[in-house]
N, C-alpha and C. Protein backbone atom coordinates (compact mmCIF):
# COMPACT_ATOMS: atom_id res chain seq x y z
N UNK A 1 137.24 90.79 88.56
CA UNK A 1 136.39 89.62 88.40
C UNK A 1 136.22 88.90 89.74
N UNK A 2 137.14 88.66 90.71
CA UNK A 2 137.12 88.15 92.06
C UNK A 2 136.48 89.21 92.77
N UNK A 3 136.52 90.03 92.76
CA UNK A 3 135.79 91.12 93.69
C UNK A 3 133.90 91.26 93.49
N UNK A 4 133.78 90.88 92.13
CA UNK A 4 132.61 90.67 91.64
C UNK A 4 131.61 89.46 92.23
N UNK A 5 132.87 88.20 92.24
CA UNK A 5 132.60 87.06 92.39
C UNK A 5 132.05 86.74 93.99
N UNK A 6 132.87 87.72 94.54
CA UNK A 6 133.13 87.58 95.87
C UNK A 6 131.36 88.65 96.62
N UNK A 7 131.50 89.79 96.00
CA UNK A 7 130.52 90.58 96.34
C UNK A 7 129.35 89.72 96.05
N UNK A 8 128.66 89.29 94.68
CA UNK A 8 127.50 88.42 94.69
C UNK A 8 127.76 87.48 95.87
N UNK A 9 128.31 86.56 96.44
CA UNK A 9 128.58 85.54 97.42
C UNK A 9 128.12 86.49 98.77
N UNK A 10 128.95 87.32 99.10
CA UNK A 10 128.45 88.59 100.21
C UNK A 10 126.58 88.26 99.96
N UNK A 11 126.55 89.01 99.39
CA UNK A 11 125.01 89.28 98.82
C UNK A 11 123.97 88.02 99.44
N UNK A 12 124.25 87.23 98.52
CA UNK A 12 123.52 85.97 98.66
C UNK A 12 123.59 85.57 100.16
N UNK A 13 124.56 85.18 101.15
CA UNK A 13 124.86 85.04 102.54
C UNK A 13 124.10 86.12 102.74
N UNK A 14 123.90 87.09 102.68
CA UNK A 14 123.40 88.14 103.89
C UNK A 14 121.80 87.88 103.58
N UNK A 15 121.35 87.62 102.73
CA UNK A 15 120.29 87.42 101.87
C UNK A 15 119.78 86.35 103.00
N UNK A 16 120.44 85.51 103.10
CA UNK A 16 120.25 83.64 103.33
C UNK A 16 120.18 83.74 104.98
N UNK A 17 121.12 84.32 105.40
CA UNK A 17 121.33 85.13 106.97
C UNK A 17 119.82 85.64 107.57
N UNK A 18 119.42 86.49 106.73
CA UNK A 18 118.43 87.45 107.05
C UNK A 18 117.26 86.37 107.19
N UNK A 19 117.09 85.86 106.13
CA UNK A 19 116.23 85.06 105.71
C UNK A 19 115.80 83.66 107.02
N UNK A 20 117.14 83.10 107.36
CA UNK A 20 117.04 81.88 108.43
C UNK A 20 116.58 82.94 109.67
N UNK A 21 117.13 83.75 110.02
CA UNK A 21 117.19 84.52 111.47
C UNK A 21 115.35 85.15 111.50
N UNK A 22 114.95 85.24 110.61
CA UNK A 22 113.44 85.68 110.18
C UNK A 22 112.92 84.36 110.72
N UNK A 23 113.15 83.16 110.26
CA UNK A 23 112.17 81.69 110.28
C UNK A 23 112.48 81.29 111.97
N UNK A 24 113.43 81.68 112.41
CA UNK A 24 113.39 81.15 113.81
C UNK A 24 112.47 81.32 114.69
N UNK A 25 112.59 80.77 116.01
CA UNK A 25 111.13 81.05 116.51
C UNK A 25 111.73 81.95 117.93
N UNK A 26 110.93 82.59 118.24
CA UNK A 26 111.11 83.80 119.66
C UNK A 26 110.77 83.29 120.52
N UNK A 27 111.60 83.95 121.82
CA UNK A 27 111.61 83.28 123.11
C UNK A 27 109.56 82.53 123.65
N UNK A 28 108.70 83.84 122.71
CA UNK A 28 107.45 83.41 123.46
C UNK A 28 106.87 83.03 122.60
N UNK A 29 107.18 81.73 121.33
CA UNK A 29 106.57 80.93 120.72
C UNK A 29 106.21 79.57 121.12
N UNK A 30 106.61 79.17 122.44
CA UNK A 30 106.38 78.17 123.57
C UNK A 30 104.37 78.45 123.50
N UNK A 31 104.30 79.57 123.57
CA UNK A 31 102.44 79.33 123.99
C UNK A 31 101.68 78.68 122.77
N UNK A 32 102.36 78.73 121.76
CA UNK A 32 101.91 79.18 120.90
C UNK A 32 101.50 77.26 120.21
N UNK A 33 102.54 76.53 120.95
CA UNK A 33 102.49 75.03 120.81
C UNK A 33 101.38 74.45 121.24
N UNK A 34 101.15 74.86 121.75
CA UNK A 34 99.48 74.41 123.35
C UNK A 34 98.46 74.58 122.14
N UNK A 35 98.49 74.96 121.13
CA UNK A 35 97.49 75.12 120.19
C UNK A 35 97.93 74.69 118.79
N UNK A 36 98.55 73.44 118.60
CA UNK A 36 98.52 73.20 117.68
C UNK A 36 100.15 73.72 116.57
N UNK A 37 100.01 74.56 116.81
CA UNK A 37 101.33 75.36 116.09
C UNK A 37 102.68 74.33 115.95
N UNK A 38 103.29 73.81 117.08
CA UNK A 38 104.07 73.07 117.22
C UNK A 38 103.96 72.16 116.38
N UNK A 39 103.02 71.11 115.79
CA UNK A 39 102.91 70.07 114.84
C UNK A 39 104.22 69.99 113.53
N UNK A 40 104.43 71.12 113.34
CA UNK A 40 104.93 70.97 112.08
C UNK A 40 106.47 71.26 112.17
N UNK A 41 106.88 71.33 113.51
CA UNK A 41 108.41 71.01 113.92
C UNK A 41 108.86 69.84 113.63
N UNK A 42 107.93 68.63 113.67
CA UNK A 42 108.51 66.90 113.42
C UNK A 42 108.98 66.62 112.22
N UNK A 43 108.99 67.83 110.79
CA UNK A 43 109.43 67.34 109.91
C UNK A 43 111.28 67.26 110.14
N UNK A 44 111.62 68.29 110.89
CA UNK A 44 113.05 68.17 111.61
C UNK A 44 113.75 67.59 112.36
N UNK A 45 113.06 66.55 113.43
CA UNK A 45 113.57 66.08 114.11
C UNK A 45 112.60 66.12 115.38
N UNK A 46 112.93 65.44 116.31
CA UNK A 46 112.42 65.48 117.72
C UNK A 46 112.69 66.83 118.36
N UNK A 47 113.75 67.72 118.22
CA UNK A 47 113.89 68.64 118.60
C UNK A 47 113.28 69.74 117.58
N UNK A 48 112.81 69.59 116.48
CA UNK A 48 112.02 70.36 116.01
C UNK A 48 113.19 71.00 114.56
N UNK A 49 113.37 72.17 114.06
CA UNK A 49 113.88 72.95 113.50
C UNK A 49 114.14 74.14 114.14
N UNK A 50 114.54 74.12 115.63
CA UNK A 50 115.13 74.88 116.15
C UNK A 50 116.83 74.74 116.10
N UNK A 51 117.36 73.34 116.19
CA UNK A 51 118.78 73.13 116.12
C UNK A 51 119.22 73.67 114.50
N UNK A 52 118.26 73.17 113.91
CA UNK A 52 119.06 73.24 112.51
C UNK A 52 118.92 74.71 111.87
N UNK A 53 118.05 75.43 112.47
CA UNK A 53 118.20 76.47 112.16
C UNK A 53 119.00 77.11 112.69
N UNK A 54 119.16 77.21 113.50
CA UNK A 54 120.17 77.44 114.52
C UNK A 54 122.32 77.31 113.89
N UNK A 55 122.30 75.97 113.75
CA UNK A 55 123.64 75.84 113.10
C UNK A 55 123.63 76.41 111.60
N UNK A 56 122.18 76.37 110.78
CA UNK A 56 122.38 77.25 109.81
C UNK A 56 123.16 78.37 109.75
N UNK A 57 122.49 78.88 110.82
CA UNK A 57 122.21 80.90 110.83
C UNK A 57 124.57 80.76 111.69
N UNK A 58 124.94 80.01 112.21
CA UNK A 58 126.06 80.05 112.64
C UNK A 58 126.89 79.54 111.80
N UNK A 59 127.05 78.65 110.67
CA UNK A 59 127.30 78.45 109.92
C UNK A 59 127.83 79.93 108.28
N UNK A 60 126.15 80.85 108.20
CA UNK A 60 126.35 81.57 107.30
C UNK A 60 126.86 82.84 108.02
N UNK A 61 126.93 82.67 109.41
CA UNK A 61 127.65 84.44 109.44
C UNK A 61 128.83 83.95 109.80
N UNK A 62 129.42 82.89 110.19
CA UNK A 62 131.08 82.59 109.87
C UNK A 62 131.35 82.61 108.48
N UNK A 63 130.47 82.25 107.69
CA UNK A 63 130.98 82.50 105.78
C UNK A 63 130.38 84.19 105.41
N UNK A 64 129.93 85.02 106.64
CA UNK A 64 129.83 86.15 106.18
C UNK A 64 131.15 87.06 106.56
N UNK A 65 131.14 86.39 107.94
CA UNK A 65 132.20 87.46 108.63
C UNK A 65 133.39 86.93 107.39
N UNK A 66 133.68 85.68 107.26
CA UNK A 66 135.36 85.58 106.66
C UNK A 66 135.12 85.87 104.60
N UNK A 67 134.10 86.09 104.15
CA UNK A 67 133.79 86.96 103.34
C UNK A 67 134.18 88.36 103.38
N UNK A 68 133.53 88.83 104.22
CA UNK A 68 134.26 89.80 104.84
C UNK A 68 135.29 90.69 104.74
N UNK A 69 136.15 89.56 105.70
CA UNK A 69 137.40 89.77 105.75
C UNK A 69 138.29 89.42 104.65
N UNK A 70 137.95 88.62 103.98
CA UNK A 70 138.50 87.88 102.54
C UNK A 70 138.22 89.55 101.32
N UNK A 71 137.48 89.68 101.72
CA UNK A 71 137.25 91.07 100.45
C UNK A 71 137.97 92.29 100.96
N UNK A 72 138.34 92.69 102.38
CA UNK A 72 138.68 93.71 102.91
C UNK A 72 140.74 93.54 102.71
N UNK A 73 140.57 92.16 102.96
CA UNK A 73 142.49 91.64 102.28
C UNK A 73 142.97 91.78 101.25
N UNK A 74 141.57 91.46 100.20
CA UNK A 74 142.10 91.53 98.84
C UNK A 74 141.81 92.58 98.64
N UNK A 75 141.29 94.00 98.63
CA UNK A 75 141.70 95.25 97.88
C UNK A 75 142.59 95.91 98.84
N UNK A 76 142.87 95.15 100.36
CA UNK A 76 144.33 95.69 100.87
C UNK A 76 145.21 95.35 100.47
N UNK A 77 145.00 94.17 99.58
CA UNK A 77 146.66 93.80 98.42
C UNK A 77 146.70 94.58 97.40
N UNK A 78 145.06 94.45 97.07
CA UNK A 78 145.42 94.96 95.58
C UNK A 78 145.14 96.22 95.17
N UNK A 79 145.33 97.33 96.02
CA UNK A 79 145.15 98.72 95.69
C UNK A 79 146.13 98.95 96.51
N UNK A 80 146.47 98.52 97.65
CA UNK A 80 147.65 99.01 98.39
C UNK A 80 147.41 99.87 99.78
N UNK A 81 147.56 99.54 101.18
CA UNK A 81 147.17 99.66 102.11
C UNK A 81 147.28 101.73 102.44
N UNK A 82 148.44 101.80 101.33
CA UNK A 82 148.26 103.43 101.32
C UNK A 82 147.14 104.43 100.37
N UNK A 83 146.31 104.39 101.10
CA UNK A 83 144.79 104.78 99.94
C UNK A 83 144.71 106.62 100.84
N UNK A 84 145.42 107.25 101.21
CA UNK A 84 145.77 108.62 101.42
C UNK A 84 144.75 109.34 100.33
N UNK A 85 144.93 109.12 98.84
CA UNK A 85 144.64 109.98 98.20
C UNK A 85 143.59 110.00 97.77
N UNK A 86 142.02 108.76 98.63
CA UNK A 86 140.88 108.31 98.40
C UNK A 86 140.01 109.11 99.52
N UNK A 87 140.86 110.05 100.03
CA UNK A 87 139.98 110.28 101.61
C UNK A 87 138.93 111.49 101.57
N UNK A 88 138.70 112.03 100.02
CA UNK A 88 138.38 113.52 99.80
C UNK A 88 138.51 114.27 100.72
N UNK A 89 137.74 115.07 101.46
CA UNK A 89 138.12 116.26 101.84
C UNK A 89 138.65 115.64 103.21
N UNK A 90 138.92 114.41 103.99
CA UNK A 90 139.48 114.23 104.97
C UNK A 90 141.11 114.39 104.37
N UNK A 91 142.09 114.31 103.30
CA UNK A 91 142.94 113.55 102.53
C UNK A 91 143.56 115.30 102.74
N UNK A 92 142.73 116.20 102.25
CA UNK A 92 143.24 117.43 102.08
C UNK A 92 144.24 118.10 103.53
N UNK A 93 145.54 118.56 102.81
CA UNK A 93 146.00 119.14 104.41
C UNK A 93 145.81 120.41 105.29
N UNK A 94 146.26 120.63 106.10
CA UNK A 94 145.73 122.05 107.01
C UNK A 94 145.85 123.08 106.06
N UNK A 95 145.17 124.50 106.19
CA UNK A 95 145.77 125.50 105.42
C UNK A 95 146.97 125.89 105.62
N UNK A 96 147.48 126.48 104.48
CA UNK A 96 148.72 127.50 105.02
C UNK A 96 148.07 128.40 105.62
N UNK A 97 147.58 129.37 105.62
CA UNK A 97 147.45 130.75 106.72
C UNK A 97 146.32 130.06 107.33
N UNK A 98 146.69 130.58 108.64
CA UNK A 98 145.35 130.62 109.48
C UNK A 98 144.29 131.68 109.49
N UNK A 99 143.12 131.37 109.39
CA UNK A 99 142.13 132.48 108.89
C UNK A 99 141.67 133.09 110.50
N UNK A 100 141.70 134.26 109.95
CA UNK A 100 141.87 134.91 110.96
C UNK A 100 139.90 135.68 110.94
N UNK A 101 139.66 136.10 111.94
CA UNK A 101 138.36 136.52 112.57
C UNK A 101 138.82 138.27 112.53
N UNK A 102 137.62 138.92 112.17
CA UNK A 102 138.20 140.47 111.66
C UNK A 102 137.90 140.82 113.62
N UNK A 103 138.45 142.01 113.29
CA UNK A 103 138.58 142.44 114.64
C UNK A 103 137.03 143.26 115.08
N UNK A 104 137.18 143.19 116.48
CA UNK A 104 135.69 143.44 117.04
C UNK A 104 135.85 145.10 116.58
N UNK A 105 134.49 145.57 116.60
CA UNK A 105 134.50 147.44 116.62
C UNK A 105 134.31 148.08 117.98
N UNK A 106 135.26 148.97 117.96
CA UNK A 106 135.69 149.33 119.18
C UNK A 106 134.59 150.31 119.71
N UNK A 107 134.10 151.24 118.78
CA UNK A 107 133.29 152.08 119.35
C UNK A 107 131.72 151.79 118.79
N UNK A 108 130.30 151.50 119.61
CA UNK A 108 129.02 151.36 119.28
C UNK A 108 128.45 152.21 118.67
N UNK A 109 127.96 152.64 118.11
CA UNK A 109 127.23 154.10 117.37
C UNK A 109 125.79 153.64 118.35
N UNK A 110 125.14 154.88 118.98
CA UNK A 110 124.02 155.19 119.32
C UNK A 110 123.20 155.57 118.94
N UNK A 111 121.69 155.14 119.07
CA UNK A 111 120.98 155.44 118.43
C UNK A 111 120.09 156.61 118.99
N UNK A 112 120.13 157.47 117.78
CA UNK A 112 119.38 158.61 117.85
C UNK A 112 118.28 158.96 119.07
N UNK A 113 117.74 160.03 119.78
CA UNK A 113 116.66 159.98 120.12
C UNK A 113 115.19 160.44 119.99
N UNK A 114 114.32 159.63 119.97
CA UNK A 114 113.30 160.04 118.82
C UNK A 114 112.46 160.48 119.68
N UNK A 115 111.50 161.44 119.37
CA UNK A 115 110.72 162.33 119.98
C UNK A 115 109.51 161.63 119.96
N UNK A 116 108.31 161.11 121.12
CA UNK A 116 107.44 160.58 121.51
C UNK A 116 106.15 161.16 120.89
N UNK A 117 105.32 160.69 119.68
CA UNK A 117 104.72 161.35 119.11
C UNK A 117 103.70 161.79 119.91
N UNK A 118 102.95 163.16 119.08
CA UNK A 118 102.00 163.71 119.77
C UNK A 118 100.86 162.99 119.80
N UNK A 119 99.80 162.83 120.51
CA UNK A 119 98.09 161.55 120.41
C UNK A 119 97.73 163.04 120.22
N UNK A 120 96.53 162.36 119.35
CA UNK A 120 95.13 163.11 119.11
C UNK A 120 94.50 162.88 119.92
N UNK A 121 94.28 162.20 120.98
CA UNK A 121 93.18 162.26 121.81
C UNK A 121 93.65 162.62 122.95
N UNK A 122 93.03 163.19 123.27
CA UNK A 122 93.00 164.24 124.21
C UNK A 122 93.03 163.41 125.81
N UNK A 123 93.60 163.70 126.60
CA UNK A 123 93.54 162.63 127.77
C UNK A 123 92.84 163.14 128.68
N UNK A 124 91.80 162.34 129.29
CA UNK A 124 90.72 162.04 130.34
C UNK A 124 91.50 163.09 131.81
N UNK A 125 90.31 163.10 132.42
CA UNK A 125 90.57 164.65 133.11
C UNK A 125 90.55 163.67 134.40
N UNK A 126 91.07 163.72 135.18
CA UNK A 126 91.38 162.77 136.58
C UNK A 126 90.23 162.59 137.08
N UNK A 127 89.84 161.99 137.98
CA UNK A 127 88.94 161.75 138.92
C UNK A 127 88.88 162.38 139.93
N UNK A 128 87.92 163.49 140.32
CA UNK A 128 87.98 163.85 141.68
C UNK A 128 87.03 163.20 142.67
N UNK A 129 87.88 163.46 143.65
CA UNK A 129 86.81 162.79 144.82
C UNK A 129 86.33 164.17 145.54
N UNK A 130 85.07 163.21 145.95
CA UNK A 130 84.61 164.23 147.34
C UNK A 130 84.20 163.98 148.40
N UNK A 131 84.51 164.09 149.31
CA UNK A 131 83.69 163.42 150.14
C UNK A 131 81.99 163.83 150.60
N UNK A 132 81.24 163.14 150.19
CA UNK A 132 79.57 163.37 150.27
C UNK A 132 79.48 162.86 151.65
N UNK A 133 78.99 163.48 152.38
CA UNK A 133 78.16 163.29 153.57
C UNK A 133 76.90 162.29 153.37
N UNK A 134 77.22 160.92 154.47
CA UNK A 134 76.03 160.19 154.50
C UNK A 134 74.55 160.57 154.39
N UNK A 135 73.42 160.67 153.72
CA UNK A 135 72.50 160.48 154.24
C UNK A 135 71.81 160.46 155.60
N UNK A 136 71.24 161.83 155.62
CA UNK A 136 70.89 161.13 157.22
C UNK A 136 69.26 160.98 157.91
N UNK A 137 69.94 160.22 158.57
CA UNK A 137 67.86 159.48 158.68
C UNK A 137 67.45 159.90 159.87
């Protein structure tokens, strides 16, 4: 029931986290004042809703981080810091035999040699030269 209680609370903070860190404004929302944009910071203050968003968003990740850590204590109490037998196949131990690799083969078998088939076509009869005497004028 506390773990339940505790996880919705997680939830909601990260929810609320996400949510403020979204509404803030970025380093190059300065131009963005020169036109009007800025107006609607005065419902916050003279400094706008930059401070308060600000201590918001620092505010909910100190209640996230010690959430956190508050949930990571309590099932280290209450299951017991020796959880060995939760690790599946990390949990399992070495084999007994070591598996062994079969041994290489010592001798290659060669392959046959195959006889270069015969062509049907008949191959072209070389080129002879001759030497022809120029033309003479």
């Amino acid at each position: 029931m506390t773990l339940t209680i505790l996880n919705i609370l997680y939830v909601l903070v990260a929810i609320a986290m996400v949510g403020f860190i979204l509404m803030q404004r970025g380093a190059g929302a300065q131009a963005g004042s020169g036109f009007g944009a800025g107006a609607s910071a005065t419902v916050f203050g003279a400094r706008g809703a930059a401070s308060f968003l600000t201590r918001s968003t620092a505010v909910l990740a100190t209640l996230f981080f010690a959430t956190s850590l508050g949930m990571g204590m309590f099932i280290a109490h209450t299951y017991g810091s020796n959880s060995a037998g939760d690790l599946g196949v990390m949990g399992r131990g070495a084999p007994t035999a070591p598996v062994q690799a079969p041994a290489p083969a010592t001798e290659v078998p060669t392959a046959p040699a195959a006889e270069a088939p015969a062509s049907d076509v008949p191959e072209a009869p070389a080129p002879t030269t001759t030497a022809e005497e120029p033309p003479k004028e």
